[in-house]
Protein backbone atom coordinates (compact mmCIF):
# COMPACT_ATOMS: atom_id res chain seq x y z
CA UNK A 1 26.65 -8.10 6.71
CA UNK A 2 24.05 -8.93 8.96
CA UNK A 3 22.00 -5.58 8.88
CA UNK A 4 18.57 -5.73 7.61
CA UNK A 5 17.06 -3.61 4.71
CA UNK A 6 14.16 -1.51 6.25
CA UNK A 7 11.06 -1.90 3.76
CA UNK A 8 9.57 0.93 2.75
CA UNK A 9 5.79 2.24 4.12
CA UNK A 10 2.80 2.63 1.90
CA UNK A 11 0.37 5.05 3.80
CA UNK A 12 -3.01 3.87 2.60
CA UNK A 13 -6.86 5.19 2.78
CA UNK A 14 -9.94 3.04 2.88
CA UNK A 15 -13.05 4.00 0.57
CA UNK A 16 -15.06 4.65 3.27
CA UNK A 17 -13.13 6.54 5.11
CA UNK A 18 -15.06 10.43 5.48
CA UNK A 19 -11.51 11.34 7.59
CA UNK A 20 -8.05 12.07 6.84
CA UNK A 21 -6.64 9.27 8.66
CA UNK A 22 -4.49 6.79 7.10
CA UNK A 23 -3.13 2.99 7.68
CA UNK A 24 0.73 1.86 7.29
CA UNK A 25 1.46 -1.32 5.75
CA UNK A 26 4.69 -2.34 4.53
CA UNK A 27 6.20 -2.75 1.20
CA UNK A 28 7.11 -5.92 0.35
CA UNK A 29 10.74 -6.36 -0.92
CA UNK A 30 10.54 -6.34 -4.92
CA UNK A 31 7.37 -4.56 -5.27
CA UNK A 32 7.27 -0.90 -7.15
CA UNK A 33 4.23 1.21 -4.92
CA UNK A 34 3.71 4.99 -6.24
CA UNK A 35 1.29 7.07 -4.84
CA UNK A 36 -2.16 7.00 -6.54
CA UNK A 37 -1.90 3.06 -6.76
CA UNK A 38 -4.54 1.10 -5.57
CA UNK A 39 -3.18 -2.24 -3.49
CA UNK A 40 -4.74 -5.15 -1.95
CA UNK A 41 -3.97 -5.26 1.88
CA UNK A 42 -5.16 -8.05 4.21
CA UNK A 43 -7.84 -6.52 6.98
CA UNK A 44 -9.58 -8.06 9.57
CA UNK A 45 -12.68 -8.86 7.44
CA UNK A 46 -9.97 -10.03 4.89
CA UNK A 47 -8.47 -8.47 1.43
CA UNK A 48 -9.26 -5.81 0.54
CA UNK A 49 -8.64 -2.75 -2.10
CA UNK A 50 -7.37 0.62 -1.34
CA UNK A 51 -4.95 3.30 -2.65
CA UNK A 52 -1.95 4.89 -1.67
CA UNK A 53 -1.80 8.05 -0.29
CA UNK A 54 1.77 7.99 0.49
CA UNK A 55 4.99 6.71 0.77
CA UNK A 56 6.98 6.58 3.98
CA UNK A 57 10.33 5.87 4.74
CA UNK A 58 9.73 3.78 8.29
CA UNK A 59 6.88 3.91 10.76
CA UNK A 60 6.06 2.73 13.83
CA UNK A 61 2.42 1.63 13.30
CA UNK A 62 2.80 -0.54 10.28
CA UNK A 63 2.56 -4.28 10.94
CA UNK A 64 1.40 -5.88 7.95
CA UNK A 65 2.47 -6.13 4.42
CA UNK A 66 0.53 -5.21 0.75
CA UNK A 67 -0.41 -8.19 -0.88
CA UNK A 68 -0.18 -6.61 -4.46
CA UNK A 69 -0.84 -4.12 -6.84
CA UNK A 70 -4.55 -4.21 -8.57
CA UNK A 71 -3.20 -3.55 -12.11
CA UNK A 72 -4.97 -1.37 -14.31
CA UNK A 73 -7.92 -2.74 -16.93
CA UNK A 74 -7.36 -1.83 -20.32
CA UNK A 75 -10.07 0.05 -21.36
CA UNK A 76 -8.34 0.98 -24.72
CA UNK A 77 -6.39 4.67 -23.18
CA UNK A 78 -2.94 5.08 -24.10
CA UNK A 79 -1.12 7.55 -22.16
């Protein structure tokens, strides 16, 4: 098989965004995104943190990949 596995799209928000528009950047093979997550991406003015808005099955736009997933502190919460 020589067909390629399309990666999925994580439609992302910056903090200061006051708009509804969002970035695409690629999920990298491996990695488990869910909305709500907040991701380190690689910007012009380097990494930086933002959160997922959505997740999209291809898109035209995106051309980089997440970085990773900012894990959660413990701050002594169970769910």
């Amino acid at each position: 098989m020589t067909e390629a596995t399309a990666l999925l799209v994580a439609a992302i928000k910056f903090k200061w965004q006051k708009d509804e528009k969002t970035y695409d950047y690629f999920i990298p093979a491996g990695l488990t995104v869910n909305v709500g997550d907040k991701v380190v991406v690689e910007t012009k003015r380097g990494e930086t943190t933002v959160e997922v808005v959505a997740i999209k099955a291809e898109s035209e736009m995106a051309q980089k990949k997440i970085v990773r997933i900012v894990e959660p502190e413990a701050e002594g919460e169970k769910a």
